[in-house]
C-alpha atoms as a PDB file:
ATOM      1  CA  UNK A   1    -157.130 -80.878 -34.022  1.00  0.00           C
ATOM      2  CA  UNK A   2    -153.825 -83.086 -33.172  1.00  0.00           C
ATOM      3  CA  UNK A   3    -154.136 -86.793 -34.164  1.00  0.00           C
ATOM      4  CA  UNK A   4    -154.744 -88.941 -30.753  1.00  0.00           C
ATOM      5  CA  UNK A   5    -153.445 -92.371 -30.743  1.00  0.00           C
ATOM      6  CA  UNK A   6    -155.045 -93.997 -27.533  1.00  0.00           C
ATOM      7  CA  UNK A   7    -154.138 -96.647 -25.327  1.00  0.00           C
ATOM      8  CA  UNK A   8    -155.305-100.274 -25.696  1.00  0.00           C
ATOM      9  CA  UNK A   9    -158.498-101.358 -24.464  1.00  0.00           C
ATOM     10  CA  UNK A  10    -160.725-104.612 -25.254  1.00  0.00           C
ATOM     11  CA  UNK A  11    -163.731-102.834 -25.714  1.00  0.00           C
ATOM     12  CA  UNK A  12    -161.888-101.338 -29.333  1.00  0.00           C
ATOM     13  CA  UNK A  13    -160.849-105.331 -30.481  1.00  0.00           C
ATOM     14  CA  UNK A  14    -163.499-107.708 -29.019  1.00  0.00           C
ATOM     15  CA  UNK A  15    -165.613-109.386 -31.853  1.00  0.00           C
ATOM     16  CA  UNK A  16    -169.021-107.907 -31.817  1.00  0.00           C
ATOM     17  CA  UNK A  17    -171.206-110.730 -29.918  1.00  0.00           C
ATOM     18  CA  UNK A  18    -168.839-110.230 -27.283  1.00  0.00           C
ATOM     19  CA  UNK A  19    -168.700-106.590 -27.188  1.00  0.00           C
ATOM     20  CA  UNK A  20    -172.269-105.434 -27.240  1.00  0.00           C
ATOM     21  CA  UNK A  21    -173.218-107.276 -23.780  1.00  0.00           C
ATOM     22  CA  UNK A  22    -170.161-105.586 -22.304  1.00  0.00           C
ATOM     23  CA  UNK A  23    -170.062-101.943 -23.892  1.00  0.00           C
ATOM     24  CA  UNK A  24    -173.911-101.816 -26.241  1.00  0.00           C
ATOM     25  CA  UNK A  25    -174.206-102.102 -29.738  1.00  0.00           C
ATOM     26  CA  UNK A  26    -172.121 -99.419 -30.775  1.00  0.00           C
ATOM     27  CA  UNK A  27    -172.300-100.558 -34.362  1.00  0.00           C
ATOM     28  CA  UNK A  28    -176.446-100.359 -34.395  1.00  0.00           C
ATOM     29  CA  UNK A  29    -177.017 -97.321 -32.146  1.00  0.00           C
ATOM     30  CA  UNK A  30    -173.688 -94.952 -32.967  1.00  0.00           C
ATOM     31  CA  UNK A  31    -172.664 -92.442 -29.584  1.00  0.00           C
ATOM     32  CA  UNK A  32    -175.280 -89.836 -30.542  1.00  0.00           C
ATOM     33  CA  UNK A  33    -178.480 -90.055 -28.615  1.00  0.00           C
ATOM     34  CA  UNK A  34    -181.949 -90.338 -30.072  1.00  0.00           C
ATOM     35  CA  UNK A  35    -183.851 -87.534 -28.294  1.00  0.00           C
ATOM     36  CA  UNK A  36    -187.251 -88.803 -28.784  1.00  0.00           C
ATOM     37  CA  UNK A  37    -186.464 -92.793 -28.098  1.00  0.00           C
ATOM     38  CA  UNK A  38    -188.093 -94.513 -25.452  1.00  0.00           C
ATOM     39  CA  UNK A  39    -185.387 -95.822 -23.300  1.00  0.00           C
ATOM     40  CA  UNK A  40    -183.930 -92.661 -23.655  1.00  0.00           C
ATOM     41  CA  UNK A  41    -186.643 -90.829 -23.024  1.00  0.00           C
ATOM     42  CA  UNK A  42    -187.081 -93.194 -19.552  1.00  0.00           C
ATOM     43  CA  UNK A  43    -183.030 -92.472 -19.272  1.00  0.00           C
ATOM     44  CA  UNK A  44    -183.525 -88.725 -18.706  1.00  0.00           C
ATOM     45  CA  UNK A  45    -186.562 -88.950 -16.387  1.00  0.00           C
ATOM     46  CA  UNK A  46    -185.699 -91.742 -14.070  1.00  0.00           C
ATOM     47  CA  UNK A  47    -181.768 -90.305 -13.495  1.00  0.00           C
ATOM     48  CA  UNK A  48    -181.586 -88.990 -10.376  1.00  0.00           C
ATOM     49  CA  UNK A  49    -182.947 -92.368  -8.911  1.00  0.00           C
ATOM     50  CA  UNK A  50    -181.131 -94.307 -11.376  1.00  0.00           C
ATOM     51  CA  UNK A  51    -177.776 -92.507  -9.535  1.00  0.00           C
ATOM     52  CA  UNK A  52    -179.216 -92.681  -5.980  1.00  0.00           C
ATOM     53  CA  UNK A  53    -179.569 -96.554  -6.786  1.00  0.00           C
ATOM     54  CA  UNK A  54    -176.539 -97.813  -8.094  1.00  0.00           C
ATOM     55  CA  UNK A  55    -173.678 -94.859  -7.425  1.00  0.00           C
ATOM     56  CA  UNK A  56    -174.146 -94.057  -3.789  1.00  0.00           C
ATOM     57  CA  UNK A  57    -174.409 -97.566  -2.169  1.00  0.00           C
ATOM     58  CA  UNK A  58    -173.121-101.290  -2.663  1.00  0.00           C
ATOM     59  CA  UNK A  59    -170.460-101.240  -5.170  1.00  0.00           C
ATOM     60  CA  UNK A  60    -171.036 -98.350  -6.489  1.00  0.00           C
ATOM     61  CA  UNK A  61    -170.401 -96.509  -3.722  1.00  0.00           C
ATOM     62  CA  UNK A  62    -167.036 -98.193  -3.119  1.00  0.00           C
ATOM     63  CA  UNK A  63    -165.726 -97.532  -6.466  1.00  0.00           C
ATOM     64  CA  UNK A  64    -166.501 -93.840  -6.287  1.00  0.00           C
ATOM     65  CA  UNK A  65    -164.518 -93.594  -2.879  1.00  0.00           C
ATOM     66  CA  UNK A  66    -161.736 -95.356  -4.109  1.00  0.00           C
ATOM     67  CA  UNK A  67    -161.971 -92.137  -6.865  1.00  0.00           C
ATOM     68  CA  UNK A  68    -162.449 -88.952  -5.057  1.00  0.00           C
ATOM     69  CA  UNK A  69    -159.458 -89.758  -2.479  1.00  0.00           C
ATOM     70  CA  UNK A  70    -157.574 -88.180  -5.114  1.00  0.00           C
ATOM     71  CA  UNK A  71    -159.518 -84.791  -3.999  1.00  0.00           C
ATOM     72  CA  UNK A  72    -156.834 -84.883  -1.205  1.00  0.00           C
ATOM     73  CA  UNK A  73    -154.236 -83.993  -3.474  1.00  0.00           C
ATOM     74  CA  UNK A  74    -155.111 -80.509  -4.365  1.00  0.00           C
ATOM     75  CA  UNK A  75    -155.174 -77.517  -2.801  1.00  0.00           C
ATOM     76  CA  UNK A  76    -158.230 -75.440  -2.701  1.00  0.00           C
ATOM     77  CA  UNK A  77    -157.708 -73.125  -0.022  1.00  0.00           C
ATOM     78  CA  UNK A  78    -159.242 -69.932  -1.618  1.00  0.00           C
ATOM     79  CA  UNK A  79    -159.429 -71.184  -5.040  1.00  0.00           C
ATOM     80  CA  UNK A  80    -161.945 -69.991  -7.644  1.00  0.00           C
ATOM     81  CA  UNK A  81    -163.394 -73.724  -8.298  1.00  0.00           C
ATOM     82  CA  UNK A  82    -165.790 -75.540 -11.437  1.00  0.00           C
ATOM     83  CA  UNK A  83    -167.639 -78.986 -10.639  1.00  0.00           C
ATOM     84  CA  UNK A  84    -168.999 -80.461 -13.733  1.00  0.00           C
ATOM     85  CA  UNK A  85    -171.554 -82.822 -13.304  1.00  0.00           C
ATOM     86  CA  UNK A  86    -170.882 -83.030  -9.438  1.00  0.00           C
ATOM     87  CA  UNK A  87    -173.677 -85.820  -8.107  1.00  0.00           C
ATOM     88  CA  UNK A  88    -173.550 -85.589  -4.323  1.00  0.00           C
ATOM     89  CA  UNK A  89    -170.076 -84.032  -4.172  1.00  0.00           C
ATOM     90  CA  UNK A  90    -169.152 -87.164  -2.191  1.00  0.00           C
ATOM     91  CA  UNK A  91    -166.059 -86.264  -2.452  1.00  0.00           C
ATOM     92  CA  UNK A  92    -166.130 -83.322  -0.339  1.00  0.00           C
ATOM     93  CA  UNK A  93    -164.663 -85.587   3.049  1.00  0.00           C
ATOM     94  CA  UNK A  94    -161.513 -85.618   1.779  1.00  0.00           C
ATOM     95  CA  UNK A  95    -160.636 -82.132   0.916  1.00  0.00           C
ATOM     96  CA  UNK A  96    -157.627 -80.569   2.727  1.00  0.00           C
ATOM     97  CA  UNK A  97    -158.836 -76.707   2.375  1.00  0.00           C
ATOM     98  CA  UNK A  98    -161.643 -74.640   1.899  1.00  0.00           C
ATOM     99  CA  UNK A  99    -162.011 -73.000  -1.300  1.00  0.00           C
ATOM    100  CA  UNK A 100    -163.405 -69.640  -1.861  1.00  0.00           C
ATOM    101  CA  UNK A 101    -166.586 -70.094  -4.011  1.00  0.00           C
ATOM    102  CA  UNK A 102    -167.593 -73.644  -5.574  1.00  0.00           C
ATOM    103  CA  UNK A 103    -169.521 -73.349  -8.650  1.00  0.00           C
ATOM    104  CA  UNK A 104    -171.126 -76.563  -9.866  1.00  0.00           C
ATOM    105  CA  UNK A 105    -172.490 -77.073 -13.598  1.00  0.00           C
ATOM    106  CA  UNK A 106    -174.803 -79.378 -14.701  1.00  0.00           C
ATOM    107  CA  UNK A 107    -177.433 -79.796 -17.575  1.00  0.00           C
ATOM    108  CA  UNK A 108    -180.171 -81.543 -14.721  1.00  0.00           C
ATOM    109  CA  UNK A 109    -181.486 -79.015 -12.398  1.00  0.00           C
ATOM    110  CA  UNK A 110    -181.963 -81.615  -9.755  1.00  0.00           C
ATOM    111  CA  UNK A 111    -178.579 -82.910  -9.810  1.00  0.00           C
ATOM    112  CA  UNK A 112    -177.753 -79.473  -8.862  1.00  0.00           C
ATOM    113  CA  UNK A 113    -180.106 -78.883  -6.013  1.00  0.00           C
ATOM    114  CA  UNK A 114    -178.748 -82.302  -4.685  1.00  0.00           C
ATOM    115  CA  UNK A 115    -175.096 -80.961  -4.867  1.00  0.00           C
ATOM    116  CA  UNK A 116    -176.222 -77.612  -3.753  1.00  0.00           C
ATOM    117  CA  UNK A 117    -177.583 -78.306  -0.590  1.00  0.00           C
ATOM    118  CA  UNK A 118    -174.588 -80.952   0.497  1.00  0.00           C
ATOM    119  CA  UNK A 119    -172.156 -78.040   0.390  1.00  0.00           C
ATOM    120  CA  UNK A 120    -174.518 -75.840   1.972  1.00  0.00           C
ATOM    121  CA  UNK A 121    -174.901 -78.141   4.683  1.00  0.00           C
ATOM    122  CA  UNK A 122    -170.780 -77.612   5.482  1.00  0.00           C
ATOM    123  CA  UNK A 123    -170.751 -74.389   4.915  1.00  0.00           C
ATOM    124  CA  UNK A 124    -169.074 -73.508   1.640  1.00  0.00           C
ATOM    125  CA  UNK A 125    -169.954 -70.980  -0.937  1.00  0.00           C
ATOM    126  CA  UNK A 126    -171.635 -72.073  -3.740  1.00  0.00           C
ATOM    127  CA  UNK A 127    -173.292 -71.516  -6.708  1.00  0.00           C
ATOM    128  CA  UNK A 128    -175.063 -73.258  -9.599  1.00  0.00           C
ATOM    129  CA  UNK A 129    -175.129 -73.074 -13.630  1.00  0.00           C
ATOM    130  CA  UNK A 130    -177.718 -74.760 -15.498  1.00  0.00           C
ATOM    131  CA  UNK A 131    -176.236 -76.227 -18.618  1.00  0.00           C
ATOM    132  CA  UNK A 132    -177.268 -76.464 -22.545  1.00  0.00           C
ATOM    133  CA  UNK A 133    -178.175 -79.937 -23.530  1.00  0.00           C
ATOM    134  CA  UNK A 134    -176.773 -78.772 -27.550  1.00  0.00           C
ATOM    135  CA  UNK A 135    -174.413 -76.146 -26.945  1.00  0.00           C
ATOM    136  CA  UNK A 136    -170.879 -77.638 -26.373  1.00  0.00           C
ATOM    137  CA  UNK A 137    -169.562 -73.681 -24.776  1.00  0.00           C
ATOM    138  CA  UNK A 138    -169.374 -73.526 -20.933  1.00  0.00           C
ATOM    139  CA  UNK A 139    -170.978 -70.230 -19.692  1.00  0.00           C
ATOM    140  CA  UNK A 140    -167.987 -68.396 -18.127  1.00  0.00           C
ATOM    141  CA  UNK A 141    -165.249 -66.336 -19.018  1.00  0.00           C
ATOM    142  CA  UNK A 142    -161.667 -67.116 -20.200  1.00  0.00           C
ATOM    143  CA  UNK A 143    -159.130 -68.315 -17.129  1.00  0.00           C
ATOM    144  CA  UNK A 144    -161.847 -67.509 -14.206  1.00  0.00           C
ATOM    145  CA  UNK A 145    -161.191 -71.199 -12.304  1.00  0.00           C
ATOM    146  CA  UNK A 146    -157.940 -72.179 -10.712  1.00  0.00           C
ATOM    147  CA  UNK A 147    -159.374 -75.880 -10.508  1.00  0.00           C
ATOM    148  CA  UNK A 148    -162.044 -77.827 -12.678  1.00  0.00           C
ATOM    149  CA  UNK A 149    -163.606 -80.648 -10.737  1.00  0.00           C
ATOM    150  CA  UNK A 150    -165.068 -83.607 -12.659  1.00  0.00           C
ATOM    151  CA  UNK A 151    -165.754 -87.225 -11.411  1.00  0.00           C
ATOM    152  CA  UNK A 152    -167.361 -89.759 -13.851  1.00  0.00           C
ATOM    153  CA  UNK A 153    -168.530 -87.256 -16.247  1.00  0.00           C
ATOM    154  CA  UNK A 154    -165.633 -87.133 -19.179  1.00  0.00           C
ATOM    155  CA  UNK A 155    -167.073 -90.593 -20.353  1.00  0.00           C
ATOM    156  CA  UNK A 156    -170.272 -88.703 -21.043  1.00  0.00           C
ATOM    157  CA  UNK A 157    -168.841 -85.327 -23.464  1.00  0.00           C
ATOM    158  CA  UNK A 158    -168.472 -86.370 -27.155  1.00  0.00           C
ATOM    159  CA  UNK A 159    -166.349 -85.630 -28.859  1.00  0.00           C
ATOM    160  CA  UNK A 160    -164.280 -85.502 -25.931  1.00  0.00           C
ATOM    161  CA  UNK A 161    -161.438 -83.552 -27.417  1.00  0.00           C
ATOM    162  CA  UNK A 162    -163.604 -80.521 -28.149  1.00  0.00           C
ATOM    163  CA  UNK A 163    -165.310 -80.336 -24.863  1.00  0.00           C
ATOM    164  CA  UNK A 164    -162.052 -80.767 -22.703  1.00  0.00           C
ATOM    165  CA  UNK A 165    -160.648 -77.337 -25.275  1.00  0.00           C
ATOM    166  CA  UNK A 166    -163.940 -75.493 -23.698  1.00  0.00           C
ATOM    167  CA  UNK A 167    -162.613 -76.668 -20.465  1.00  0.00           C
ATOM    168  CA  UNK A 168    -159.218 -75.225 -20.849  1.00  0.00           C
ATOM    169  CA  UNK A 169    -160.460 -72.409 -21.921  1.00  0.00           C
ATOM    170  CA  UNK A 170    -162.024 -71.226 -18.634  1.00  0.00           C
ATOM    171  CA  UNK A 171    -159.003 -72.827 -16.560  1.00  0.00           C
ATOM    172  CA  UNK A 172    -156.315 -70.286 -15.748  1.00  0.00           C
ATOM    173  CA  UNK A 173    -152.241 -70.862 -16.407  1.00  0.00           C
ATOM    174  CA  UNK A 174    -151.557 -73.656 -14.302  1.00  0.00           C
ATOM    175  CA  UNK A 175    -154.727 -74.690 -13.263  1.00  0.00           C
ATOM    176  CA  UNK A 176    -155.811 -78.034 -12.175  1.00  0.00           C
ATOM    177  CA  UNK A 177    -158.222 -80.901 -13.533  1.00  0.00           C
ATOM    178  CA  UNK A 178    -158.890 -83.064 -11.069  1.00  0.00           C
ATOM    179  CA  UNK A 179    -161.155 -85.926 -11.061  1.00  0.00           C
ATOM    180  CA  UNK A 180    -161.921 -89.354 -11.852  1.00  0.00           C
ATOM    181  CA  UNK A 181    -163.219 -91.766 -14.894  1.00  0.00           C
ATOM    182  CA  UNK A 182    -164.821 -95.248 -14.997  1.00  0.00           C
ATOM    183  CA  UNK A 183    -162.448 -97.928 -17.188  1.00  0.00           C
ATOM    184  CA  UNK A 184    -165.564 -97.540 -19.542  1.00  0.00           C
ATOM    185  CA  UNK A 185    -164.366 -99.845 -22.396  1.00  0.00           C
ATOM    186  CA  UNK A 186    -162.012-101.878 -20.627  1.00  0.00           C
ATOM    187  CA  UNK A 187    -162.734-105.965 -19.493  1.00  0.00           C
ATOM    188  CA  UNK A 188    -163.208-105.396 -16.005  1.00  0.00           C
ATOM    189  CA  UNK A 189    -165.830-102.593 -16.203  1.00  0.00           C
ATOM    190  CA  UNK A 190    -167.658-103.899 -18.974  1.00  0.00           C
ATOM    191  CA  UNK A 191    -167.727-107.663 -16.951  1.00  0.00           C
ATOM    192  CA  UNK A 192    -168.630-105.806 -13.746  1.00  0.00           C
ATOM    193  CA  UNK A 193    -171.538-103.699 -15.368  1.00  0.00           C
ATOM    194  CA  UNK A 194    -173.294-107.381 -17.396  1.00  0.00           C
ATOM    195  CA  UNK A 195    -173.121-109.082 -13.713  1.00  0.00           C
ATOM    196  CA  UNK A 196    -174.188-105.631 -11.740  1.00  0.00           C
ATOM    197  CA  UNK A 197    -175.844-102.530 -13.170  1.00  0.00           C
ATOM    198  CA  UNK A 198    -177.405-104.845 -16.190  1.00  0.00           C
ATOM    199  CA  UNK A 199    -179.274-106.939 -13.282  1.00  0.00           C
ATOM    200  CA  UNK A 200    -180.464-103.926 -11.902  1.00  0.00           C
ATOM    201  CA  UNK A 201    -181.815-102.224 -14.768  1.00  0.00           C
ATOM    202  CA  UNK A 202    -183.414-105.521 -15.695  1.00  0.00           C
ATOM    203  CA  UNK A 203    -185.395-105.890 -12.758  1.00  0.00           C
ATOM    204  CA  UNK A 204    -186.701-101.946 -12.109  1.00  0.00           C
ATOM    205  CA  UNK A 205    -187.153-100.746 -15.732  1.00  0.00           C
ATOM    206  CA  UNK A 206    -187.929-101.330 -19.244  1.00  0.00           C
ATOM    207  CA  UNK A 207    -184.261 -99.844 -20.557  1.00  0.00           C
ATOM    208  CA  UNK A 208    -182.236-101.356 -23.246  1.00  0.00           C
ATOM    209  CA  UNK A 209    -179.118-100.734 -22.146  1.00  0.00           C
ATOM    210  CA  UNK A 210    -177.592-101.924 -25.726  1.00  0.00           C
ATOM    211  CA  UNK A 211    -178.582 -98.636 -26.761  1.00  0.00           C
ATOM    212  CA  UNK A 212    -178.101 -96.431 -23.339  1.00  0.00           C
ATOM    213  CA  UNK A 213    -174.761 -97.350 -22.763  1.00  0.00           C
ATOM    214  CA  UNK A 214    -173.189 -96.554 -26.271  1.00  0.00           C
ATOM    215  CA  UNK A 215    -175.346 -92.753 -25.717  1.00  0.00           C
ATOM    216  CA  UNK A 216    -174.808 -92.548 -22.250  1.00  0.00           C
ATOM    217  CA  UNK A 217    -171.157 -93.464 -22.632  1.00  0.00           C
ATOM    218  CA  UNK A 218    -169.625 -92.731 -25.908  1.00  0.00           C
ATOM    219  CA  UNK A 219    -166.387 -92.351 -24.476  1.00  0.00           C
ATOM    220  CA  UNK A 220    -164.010 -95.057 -24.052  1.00  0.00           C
ATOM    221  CA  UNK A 221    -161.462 -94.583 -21.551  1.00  0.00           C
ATOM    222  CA  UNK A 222    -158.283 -94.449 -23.565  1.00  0.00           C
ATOM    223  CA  UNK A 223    -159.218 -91.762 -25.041  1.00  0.00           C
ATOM    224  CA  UNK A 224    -160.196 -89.682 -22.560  1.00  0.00           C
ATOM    225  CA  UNK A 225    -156.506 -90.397 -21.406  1.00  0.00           C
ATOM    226  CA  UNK A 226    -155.074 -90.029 -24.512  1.00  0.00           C
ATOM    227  CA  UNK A 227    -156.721 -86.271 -24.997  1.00  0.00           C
ATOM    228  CA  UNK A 228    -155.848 -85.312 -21.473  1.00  0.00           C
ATOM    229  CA  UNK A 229    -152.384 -86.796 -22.098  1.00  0.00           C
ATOM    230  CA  UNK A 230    -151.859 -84.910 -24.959  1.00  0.00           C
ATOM    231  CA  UNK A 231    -153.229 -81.292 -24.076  1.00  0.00           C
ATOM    232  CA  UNK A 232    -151.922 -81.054 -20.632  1.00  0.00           C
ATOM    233  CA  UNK A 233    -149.002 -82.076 -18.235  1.00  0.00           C
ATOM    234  CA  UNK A 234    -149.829 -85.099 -16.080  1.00  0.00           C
ATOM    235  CA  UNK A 235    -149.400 -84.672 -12.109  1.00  0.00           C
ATOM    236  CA  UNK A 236    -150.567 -88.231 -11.104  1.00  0.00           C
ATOM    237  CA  UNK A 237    -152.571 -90.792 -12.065  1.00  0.00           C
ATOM    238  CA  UNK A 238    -153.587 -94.177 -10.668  1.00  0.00           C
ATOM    239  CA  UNK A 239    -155.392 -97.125 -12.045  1.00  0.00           C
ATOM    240  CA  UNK A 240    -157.766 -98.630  -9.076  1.00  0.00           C
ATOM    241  CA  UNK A 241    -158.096-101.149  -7.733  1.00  0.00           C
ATOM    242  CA  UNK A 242    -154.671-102.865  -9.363  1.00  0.00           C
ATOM    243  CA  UNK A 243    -151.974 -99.756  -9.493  1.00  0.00           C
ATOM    244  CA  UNK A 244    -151.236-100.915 -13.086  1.00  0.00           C
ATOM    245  CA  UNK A 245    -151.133 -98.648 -16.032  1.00  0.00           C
ATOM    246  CA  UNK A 246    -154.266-101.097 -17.293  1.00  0.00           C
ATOM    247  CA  UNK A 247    -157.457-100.340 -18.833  1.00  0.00           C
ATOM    248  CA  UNK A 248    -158.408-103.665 -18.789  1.00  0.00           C
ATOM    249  CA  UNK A 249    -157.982-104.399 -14.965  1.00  0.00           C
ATOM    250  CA  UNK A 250    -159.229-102.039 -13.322  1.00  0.00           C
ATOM    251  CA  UNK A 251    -162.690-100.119 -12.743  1.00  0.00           C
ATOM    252  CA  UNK A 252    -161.674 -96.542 -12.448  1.00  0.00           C
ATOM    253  CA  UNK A 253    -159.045 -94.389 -12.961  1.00  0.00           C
ATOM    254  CA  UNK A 254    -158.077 -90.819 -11.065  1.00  0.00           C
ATOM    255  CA  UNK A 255    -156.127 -88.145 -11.893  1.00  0.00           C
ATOM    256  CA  UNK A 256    -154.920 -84.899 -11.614  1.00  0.00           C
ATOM    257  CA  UNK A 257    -153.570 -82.572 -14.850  1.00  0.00           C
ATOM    258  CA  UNK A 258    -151.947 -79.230 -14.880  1.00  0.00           C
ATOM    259  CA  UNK A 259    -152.492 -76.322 -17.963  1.00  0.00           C
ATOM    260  CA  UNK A 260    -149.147 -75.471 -19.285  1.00  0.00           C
END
């Protein structure tokens, strides 16, 4: 596997009383979740309202927008297309074309009824795979998509250099990643999340998000970048809400790659 070198965050240099109410106690709780812990265990059955909650209103909802207007950048017009971990394809209101069949992946059945029936509901083909929790391998065949669709999922696959090689592997010659990551590690996610999503989570459950957010969230976002950076050719990019190639000042980040 080639050496990454990633970009500089805060989340990589702050001391550790500073760093663990912004990005969890990475040191205690490692990137690997604990199956059978509680706030896990609370984690995997409360996440579809967890994401109805804080994703698709308030400011969550405006940070995704300000992500999937990158959608409008690619075309799909009969293109064989993946969605991993698609949410309420939300993004779907900015596409410039139609493609010809939209498969979406997922490793929570409801996520993908919920995705399902918004494209079914503007009429474009679809169909779902039900993921592995364990197995890293994506269910498909070698080059079968023309464009891999992911928003705010990368931050989840660890290691993230070994998933994104599965990826690549079902993406034809010249096909497209397109999609979207939070600044997960930088200053102005990890301040937004203690005075937002920690509130939240506070008041409607027991979670300790010290632990969630290291296993929820094991990737930081420079080297996500770094990894696409390195194994593909970049087509655009841009830092949101401050156009500046910085971690640290922004929220999210969206791109689009191409496979060389």
């Amino acid at each position: 596997m080639t050496s990454l070198k990633p970009r500089f965050c805060l989340g990589d240099h702050l001391p550790r009383r500073l760093a663990v109410p912004l990005f969890g106690d990475r040191e205690t709780y490692g990137l690997k979740p604990v199956c059978s812990d509680p706030d896990w265990l609370e984690w995997e059955r409360r996440a579809m309202e967890i994401y109805l909650a804080t994703q698709t209103r308030g400011l969550g909802h405006l940070i995704n927008q300000a992500e999937y207007r990158v959608m409008g950048r690619v075309d799909l017009a009969g293109r064989q297309v993946l969605e991993m971990g698609p949410g309420r394809i939300g993004h779907h209101v900015y596409w410039c074309s139609r493609p010809a069949l939209y498969t979406l992946a997922d490793r929570r059945q409801e996520m993908l009824d919920e995705s399902r029936g918004v494209l079914e509901a503007v009429d474009v083909g679809v169909e779902t795979r039900l993921l592995s929790d364990t197995d890293r391998g994506l269910p498909f065949a070698d080059a079968c998509f023309d464009v891999l669709v992911s928003f705010n999922s990368f931050e989840h696959l660890h290691p993230f250099q070994d998933h994104l090689e599965e990826m690549l592997r079902v993406l034809k010659p010249g096909g497209r990643i397109v999609g979207g990551i939070p600044a997960e590690g930088g200053l102005a996610w990890g301040v937004g999340r203690f005075l937002t999503t920690r509130r939240w989570f506070r008041r409607h459950t027991s979670i300790d998000l010290d632990k969630v957010i290291c296993w929820e969230h094991p990737n930081f976002a420079n080297t996500v970048l770094a990894a696409l950076d390195t194994s593909m050719e970049r087509e655009y990019r841009r830092f949101w809400p401050f156009n500046v190639a910085s971690i640290d000042l922004n929220a999210v980040i969206a791109f689009v790659y191409r496979k060389t």
